[in-house]
Protein backbone atom coordinates (compact mmCIF):
# COMPACT_ATOMS: atom_id res chain seq x y z
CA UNK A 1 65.50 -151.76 122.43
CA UNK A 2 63.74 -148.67 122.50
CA UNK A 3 66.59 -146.93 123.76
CA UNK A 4 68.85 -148.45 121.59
CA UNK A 5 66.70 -147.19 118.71
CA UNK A 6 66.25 -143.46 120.28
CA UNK A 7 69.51 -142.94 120.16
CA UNK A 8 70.36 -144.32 116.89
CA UNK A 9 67.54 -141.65 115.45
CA UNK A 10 69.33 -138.76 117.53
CA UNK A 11 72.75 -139.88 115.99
CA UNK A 12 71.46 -139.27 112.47
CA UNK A 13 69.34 -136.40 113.29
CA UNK A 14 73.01 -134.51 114.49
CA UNK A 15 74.58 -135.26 111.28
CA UNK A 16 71.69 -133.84 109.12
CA UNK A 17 71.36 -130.66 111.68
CA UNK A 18 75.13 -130.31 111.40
CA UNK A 19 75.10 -129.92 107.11
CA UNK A 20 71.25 -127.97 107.44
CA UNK A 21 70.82 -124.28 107.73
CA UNK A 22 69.62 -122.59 110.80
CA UNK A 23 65.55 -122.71 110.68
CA UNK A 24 65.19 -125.46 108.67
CA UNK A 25 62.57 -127.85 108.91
CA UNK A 26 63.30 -131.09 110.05
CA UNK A 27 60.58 -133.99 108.87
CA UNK A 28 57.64 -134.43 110.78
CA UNK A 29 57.10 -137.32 113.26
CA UNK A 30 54.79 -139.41 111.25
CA UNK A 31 57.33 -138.95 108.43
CA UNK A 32 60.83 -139.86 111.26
CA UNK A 33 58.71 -143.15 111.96
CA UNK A 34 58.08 -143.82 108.55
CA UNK A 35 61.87 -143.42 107.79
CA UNK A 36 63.26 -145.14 111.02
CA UNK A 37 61.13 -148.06 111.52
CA UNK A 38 60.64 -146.56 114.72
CA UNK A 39 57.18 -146.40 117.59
CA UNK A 40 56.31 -142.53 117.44
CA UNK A 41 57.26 -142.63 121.85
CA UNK A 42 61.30 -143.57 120.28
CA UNK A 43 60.88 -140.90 118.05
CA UNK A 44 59.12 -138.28 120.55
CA UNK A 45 62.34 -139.22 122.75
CA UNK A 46 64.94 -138.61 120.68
CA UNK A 47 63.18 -135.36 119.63
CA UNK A 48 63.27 -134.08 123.40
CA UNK A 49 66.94 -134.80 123.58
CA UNK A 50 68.15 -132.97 120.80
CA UNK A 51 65.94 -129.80 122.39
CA UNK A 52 67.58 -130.51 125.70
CA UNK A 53 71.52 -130.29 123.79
CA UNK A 54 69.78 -126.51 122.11
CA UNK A 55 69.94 -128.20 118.76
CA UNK A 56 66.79 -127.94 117.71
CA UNK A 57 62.92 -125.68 118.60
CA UNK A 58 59.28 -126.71 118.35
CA UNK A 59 56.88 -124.53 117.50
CA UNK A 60 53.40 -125.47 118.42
CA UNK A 61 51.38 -125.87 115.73
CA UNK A 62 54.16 -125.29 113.22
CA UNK A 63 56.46 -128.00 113.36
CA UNK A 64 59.97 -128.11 114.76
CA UNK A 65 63.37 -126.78 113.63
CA UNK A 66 67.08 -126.49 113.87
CA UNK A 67 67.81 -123.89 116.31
CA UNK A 68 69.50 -120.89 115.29
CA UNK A 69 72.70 -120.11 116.82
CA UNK A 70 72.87 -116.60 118.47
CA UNK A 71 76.24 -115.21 118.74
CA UNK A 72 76.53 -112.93 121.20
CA UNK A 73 77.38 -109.35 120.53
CA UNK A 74 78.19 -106.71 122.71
CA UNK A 75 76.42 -104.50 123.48
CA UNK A 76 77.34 -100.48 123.06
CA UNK A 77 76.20 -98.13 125.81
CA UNK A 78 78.93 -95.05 125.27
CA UNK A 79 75.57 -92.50 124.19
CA UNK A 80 73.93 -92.96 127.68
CA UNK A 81 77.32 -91.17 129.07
CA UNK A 82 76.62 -87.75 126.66
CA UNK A 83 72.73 -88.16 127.57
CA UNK A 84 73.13 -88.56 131.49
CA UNK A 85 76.52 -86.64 132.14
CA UNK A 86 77.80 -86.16 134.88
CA UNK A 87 75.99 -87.27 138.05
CA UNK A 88 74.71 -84.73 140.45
CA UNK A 89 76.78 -87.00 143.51
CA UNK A 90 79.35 -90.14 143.06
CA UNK A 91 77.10 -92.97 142.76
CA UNK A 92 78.01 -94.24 146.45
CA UNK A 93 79.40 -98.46 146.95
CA UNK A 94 76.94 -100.55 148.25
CA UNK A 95 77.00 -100.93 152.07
CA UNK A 96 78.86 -104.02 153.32
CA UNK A 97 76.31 -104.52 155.84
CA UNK A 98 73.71 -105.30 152.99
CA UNK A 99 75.85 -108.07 151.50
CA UNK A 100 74.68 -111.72 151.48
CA UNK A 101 77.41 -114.29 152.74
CA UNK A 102 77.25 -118.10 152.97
CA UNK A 103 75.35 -119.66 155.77
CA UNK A 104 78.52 -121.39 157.32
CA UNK A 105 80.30 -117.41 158.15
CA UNK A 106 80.16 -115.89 161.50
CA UNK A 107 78.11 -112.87 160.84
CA UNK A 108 78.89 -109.19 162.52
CA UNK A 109 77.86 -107.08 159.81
CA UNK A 110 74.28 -107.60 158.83
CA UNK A 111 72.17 -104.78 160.47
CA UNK A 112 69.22 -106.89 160.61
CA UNK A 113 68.27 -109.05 163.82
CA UNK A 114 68.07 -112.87 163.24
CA UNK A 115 65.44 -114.48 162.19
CA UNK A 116 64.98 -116.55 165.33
CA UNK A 117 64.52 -112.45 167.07
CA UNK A 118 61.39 -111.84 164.97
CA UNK A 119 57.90 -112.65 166.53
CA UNK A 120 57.17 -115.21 163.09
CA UNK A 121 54.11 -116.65 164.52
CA UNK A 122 52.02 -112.97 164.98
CA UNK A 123 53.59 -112.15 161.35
CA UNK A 124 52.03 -115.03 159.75
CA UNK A 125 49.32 -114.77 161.25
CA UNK A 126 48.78 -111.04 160.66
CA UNK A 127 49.71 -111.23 156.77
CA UNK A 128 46.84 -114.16 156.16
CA UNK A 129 44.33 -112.32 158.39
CA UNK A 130 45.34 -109.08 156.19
CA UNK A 131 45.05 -110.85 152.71
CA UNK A 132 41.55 -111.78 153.54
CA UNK A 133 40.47 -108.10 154.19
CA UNK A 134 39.58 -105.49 152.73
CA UNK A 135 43.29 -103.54 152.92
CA UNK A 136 44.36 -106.68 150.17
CA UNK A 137 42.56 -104.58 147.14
CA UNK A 138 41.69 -101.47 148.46
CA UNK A 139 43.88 -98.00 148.03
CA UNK A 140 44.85 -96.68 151.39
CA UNK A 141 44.83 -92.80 151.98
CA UNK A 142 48.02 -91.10 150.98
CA UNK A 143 48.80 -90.16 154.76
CA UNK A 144 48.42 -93.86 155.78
CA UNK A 145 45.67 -96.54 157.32
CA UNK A 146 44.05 -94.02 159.92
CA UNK A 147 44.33 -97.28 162.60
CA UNK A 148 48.01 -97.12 161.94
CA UNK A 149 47.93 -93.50 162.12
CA UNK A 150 46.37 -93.57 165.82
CA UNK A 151 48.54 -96.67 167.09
CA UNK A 152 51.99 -94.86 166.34
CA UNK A 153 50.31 -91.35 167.68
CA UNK A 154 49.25 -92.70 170.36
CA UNK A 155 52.32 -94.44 171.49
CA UNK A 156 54.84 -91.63 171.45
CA UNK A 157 51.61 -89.62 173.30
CA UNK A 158 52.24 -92.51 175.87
CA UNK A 159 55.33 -90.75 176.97
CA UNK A 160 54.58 -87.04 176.63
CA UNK A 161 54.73 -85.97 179.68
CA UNK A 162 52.25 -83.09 181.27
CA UNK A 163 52.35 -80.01 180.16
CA UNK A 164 52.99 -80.78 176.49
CA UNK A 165 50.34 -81.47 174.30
CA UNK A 166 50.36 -85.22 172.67
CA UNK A 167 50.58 -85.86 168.59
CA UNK A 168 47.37 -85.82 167.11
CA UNK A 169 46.97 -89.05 164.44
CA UNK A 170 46.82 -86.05 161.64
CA UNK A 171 50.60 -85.53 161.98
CA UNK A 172 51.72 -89.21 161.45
CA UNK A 173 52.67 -89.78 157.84
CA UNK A 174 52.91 -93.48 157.30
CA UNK A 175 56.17 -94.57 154.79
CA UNK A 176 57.38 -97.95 153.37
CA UNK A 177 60.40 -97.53 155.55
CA UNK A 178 62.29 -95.12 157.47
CA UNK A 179 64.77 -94.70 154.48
CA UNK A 180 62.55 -93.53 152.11
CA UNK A 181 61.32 -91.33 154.86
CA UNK A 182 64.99 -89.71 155.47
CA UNK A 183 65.05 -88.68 151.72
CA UNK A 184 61.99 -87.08 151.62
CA UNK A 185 62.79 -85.33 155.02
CA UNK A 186 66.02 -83.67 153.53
CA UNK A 187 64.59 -83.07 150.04
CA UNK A 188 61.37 -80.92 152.01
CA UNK A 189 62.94 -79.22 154.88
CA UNK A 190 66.88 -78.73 153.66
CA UNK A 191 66.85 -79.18 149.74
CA UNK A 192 69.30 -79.50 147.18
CA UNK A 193 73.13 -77.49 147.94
CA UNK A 194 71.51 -76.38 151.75
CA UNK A 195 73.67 -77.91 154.87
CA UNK A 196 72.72 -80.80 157.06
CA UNK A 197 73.91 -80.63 160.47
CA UNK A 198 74.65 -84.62 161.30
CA UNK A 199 75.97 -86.94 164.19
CA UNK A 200 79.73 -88.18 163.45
CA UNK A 201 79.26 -91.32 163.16
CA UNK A 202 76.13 -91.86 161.87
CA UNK A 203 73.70 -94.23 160.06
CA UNK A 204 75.31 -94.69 156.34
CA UNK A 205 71.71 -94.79 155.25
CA UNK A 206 71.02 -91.13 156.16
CA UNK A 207 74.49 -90.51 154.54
CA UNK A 208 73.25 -91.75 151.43
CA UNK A 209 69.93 -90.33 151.48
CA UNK A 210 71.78 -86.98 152.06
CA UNK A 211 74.07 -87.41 149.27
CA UNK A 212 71.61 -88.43 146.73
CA UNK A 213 70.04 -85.93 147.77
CA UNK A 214 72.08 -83.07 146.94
CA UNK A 215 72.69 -82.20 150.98
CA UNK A 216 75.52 -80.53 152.19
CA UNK A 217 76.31 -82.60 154.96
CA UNK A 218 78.06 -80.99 158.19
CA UNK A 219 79.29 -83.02 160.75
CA UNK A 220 78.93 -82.71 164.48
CA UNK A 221 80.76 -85.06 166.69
CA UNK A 222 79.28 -86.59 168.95
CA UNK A 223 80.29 -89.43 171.91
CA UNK A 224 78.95 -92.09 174.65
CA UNK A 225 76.52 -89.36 175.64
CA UNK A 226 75.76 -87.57 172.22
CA UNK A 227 76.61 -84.20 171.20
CA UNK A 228 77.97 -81.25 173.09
CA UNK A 229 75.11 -78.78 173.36
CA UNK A 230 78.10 -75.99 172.71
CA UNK A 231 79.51 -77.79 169.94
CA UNK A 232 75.62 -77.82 168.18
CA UNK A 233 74.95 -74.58 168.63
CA UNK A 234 78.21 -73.68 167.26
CA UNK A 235 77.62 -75.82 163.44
CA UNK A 236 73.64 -73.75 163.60
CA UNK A 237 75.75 -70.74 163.82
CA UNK A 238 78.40 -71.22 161.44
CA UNK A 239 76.87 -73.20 158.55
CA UNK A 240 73.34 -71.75 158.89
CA UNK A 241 71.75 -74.66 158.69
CA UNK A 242 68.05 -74.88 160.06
CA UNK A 243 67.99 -79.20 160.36
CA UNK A 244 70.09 -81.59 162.68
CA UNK A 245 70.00 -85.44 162.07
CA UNK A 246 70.85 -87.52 165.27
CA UNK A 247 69.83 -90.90 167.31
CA UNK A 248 69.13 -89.90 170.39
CA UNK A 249 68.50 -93.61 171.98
CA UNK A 250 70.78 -96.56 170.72
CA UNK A 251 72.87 -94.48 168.03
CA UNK A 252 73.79 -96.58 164.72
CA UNK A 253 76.26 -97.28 165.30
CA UNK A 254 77.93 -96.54 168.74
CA UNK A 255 74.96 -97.38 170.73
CA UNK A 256 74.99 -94.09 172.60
CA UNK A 257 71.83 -92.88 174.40
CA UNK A 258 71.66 -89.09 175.11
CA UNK A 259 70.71 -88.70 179.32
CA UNK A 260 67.64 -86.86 180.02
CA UNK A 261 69.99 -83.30 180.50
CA UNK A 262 71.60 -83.77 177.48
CA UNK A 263 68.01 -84.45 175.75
CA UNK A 264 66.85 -81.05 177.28
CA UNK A 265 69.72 -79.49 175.93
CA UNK A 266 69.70 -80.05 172.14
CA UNK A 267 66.61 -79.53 172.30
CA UNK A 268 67.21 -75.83 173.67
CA UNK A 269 69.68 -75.40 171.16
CA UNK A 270 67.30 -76.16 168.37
CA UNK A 271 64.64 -73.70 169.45
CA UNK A 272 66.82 -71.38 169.78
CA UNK A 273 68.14 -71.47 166.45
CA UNK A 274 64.77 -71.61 165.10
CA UNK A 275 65.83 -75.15 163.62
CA UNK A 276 64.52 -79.21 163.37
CA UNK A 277 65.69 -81.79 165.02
CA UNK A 278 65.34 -85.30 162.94
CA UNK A 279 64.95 -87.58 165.97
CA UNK A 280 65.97 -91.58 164.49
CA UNK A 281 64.33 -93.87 166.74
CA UNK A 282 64.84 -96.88 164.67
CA UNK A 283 65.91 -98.79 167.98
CA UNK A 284 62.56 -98.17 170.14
CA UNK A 285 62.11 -101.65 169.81
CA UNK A 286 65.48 -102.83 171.27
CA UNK A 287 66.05 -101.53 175.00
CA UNK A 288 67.98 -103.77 176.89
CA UNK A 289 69.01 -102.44 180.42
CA UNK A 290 67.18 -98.93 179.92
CA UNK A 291 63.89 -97.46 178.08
CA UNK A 292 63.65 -95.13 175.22
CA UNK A 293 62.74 -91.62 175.77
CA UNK A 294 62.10 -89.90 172.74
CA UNK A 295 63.16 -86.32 172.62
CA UNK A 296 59.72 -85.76 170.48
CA UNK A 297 57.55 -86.70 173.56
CA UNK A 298 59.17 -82.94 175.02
CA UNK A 299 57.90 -80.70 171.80
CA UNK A 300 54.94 -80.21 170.98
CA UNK A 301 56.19 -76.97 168.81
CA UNK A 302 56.86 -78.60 165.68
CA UNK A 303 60.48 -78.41 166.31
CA UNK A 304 60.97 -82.34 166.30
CA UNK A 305 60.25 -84.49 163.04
CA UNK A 306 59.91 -87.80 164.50
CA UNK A 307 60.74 -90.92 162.81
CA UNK A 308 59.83 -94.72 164.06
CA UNK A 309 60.23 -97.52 162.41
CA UNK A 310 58.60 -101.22 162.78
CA UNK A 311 61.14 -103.11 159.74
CA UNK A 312 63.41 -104.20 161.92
CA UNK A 313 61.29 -105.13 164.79
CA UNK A 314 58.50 -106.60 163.30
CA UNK A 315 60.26 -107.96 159.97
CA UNK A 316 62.61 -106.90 156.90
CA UNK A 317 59.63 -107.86 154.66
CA UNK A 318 57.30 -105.11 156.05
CA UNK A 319 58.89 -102.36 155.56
CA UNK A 320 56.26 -99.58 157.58
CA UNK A 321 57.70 -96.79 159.23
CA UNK A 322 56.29 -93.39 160.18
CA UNK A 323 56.94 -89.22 160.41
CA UNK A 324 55.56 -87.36 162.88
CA UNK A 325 55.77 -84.11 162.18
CA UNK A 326 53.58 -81.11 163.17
CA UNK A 327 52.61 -77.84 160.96
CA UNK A 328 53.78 -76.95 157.62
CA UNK A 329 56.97 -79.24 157.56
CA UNK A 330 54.66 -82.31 158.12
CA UNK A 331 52.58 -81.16 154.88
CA UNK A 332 56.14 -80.86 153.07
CA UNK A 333 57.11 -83.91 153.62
CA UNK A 334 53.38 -85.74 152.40
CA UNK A 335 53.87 -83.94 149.29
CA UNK A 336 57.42 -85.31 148.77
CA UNK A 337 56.15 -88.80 149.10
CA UNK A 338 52.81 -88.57 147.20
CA UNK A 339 55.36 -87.70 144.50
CA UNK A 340 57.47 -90.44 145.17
CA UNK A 341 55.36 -93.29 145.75
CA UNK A 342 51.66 -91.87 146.55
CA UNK A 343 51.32 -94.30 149.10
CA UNK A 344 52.38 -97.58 151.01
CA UNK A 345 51.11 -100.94 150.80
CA UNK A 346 47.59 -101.33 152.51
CA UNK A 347 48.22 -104.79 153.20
CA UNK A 348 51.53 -104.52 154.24
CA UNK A 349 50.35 -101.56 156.91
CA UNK A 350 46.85 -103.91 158.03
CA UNK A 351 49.65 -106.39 158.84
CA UNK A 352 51.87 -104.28 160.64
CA UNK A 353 48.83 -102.81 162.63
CA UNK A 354 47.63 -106.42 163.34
CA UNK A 355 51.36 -107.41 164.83
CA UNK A 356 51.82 -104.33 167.27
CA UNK A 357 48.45 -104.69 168.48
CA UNK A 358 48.38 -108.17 169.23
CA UNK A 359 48.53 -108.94 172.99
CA UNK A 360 51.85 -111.12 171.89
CA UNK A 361 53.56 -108.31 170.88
CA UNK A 362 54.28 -106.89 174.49
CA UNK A 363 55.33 -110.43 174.97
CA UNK A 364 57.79 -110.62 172.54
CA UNK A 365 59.10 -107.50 173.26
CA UNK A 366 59.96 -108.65 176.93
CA UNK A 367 61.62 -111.84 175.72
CA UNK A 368 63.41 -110.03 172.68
CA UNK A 369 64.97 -108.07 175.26
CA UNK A 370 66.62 -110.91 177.64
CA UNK A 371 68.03 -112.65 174.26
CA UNK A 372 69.19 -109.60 173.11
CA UNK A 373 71.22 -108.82 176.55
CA UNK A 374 72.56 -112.23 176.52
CA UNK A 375 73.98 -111.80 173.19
CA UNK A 376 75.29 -108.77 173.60
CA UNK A 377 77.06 -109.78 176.99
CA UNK A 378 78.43 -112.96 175.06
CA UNK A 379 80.20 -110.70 172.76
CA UNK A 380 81.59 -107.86 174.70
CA UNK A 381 83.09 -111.13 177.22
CA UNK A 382 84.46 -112.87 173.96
CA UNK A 383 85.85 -109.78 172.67
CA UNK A 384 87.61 -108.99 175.55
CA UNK A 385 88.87 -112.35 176.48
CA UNK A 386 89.71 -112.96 172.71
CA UNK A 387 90.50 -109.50 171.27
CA UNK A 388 91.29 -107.21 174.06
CA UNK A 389 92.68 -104.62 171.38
CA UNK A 390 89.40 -104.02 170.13
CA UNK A 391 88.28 -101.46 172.89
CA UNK A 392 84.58 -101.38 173.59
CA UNK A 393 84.55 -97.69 175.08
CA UNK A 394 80.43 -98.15 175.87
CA UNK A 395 78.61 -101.12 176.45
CA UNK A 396 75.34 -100.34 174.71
CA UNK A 397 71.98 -100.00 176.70
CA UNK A 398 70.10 -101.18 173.56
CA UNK A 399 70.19 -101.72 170.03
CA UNK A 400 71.59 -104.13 167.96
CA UNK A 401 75.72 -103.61 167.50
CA UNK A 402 79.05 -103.03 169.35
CA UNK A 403 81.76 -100.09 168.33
CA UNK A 404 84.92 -101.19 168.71
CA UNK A 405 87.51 -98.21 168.46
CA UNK A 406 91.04 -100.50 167.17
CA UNK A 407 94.44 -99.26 167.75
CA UNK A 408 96.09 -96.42 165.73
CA UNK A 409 97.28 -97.41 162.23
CA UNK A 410 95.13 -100.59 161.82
CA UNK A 411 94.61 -101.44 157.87
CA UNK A 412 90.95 -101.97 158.09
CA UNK A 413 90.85 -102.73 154.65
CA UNK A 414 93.19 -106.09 155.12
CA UNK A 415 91.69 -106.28 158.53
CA UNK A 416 87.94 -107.23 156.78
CA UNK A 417 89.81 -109.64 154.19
CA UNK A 418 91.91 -111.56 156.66
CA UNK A 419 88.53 -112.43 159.14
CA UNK A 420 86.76 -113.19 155.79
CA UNK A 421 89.52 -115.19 154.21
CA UNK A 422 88.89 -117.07 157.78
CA UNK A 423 85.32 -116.94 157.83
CA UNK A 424 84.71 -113.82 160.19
CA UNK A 425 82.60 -110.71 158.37
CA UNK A 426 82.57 -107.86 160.05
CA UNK A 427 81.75 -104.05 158.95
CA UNK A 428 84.73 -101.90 158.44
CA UNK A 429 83.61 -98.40 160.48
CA UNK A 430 84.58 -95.58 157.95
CA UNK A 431 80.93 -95.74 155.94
CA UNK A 432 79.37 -94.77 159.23
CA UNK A 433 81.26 -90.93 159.09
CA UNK A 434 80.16 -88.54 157.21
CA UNK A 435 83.71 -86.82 156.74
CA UNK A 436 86.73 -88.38 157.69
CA UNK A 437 87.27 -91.14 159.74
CA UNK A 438 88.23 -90.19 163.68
CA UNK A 439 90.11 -93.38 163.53
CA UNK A 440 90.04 -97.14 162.66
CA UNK A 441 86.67 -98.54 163.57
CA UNK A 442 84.23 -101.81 163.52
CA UNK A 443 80.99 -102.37 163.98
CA UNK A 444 79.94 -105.73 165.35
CA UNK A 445 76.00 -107.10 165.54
CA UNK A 446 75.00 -108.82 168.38
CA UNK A 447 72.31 -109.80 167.06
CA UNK A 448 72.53 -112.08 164.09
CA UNK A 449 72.72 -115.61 163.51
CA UNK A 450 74.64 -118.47 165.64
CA UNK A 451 75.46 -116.72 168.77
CA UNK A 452 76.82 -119.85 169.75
CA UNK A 453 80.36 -118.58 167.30
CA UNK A 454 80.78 -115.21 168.97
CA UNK A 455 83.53 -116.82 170.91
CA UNK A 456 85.10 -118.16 168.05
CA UNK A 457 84.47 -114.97 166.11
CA UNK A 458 85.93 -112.72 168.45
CA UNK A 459 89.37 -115.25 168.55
CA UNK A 460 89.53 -114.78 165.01
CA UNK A 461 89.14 -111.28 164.90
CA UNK A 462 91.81 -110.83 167.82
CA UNK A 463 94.25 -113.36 166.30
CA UNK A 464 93.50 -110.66 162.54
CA UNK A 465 94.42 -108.12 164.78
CA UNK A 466 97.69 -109.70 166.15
CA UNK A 467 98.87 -110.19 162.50
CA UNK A 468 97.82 -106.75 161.20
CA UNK A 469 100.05 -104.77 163.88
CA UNK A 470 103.20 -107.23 162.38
């Protein structure tokens, strides 16, 4: 009955809303069960229908009306291209490995490990421990938690070797991630119009953070064992540039880990020019059949700015990192970031500390490594089985992806939309060169979700392949 009555009262309520003006008042309960013979519940009921269809608002204390109808206008932004002009750089397309896909794709192009790689447990535990302390409401110093400071000091002092005197905590500048760090890098030691000497390929990130930047990117090519020494010297010489980016253990994204020579050797070349080297070890974390040696650990000169990261490692939603950098260049770059963001997350840093210096940690580390090699065999056997035209020219030592060279005249473009149209994302490799492209690239990630597809990833990707070439 009660519903037979609601209804009946929402019926005649849409006729009179229908001939009333937007805003009018409609009559008030007492007055609606007055009029419809109704219990004030019917009457409530039909009420929160008609504000369900958008036909009518309450206003507390007011009463309630008929809703006016907003018609949509658009809206006119021409001035902001007169105010703005014309930007400094091309605003740059979003990376494709930063796009979100559905849960049911195989996955090669994330550049983020799997959840399943992260130690979850000693997170959790370290962001309740730091929400309880102190670091939740107090304001860290601009240079970062002086713990942290000492723990990421201290480690790359673990492999300085004799001879060379070890970072002191005073040169670590603490970041909310090593991108932020590579812009303030260029912005203090390059600047705006000066050249960048940079590994080709390289990490799009530092691309980016170059181009924003207003960085006149050179690039130096560089292979399985990093750059010819010759080839280096030659770029100082030519472009006068005084700063060299490169990823001297577990390149993004080739995977390439410079030998202990050719270590020595930029490094000579950079001293000699009177230059910086802006050592990338975003992989420290990820050695799978070797170590890595950070060039840093042989300078104690201030030639070497130094940048770690823990993001990836420890997890996406902590994003600590850290410069070490000695002298005046390290007091550039504090000033860049005071400016930018005056400092990072205390709690976010307590936690961080808390996870590396858990006795887990080391654990982890040793376990992340045996999944990681597992994975990364399972893909470099699929591929080869699968999608032999995909040449792997170096089997990584460590890190997280695969760089598959593909044969001469390869649409990458239709490659990427055929293995998505079949459920198969990969990264197209061109966003990883600063200039042109030395040919048609991918670059595969070992080390995201359901391993258990690679097989059937890498038979898609082959059977793409097969079609492309017809």
């Amino acid at each position: 009955m009660n519903n037979d009555s609601s209804s009946r009262i929402v019926a005649h309520l849409k006729k009179w809303i229908s001939s009333a003006a937007p805003g009018a008042k409609l009559p008030s309960t007492r007055s609606l069960v007055a009029e419809y013979q109704a219990s004030p519940v019917t009457v409530q009921k039909a009420l929160q229908t008609l504000t369900a269809q958008g036909l009518i608002e309450s206003r507390p204390g007011v009463g309630t009306f008929v809703r006016a109808v907003r018609s949509a206008r658009p809206s006119d932004y021409g001035w902001q291209t007169a105010a703005l002009r014309s930007p400094l750089a091309p605003p740059p397309p979003a990376s494709s490995t930063m796009r979100n896909v559905a849960n049911d794709a195989i996955s090669f192009h994330s550049g983020y490990p799997d959840r399943e790689l992260l130690p979850e447990r000693l997170v959790r535990a370290a962001l309740a421990r730091a929400a309880r302390g102190d670091a939740a409401l107090s304001r860290p110093p601009a240079a970062g938690l002086p713990e942290l400071q000492s723990w990421f000091a201290h480690e790359l002092g673990a492999s300085t070797p004799a001879g060379t005197t070890p970072p002191n905590p005073s040169d670590v500048v603490v970041l909310p991630g090593s991108q932020s760090g590579l812009s303030s890098i260029f912005s203090a030691l390059a600047g705006r119009g000066q050249p960048l000497l940079m590994e080709s390929p390289s990490y799009w990130g530092a691309i980016l953070a170059a181009g924003q930047g207003g960085v006149r990117i050179v690039p130096v090519p560089s292979g399985p064992d990093g750059p010819d020494p010759a080839e280096l010297a030659r770029a100082f010489e030519e472009s006068g540039a005084r700063l060299f980016y490169a990823q001297p253990n577990y390149a993004n994204p080739t995977g390439a880990q410079w030998s202990a020579e050719r270590r020595e050797q930029v490094l000579d070349v950079v001293r000699a020019k009177g230059a910086f080297l802006v050592e990338d070890d975003w992989a420290h974390d990820f050695g799978i059949s070797s170590n890595p040696v950070p060039v840093a650990s042989r300078d104690d000169s201030g030639h070497v700015v130094y940048l770690r990261s823990l993001t990836k490692s420890v997890s996406p939603s902590i994003r600590v990192a850290a410069v070490i950098a000695r002298g005046p260049a390290r007091e550039r770059i504090l000033a860049d970031r005071a400016a930018e963001s005056m400092y990072v997350s205390g709690l976010l840093q307590a936690a961080a500390l808390d996870v590396v210096t858990q006795p887990g940690w080391q654990t982890h580390l040793r376990n992340l490594r045996h999944q990681l090699e597992s994975r990364r065999d399972l893909l470099v056997t699929s591929l080869r089985q699968h999608a032999p035209q995909a040449h792997i020219e170096q089997v990584p030592k460590g890190g997280l992806n695969l760089w598959a060279r593909l044969p001469d005249g390869t649409d990458l473009e239709r490659l990427t939309r055929d293995c998505e149209s079949a459920g198969v994302i990969i990264a197209a490799g061109n966003e990883w060169f600063p200039a042109e492209p030395a040919g048609p690239f991918i670059r595969l990630n070992y080390s995201g979700t359901n391993p258990g597809a690679f097989p059937e990833g890498a038979r898609i990707i082959g059977q793409m392949l097969e079609r492309n070439r017809g």
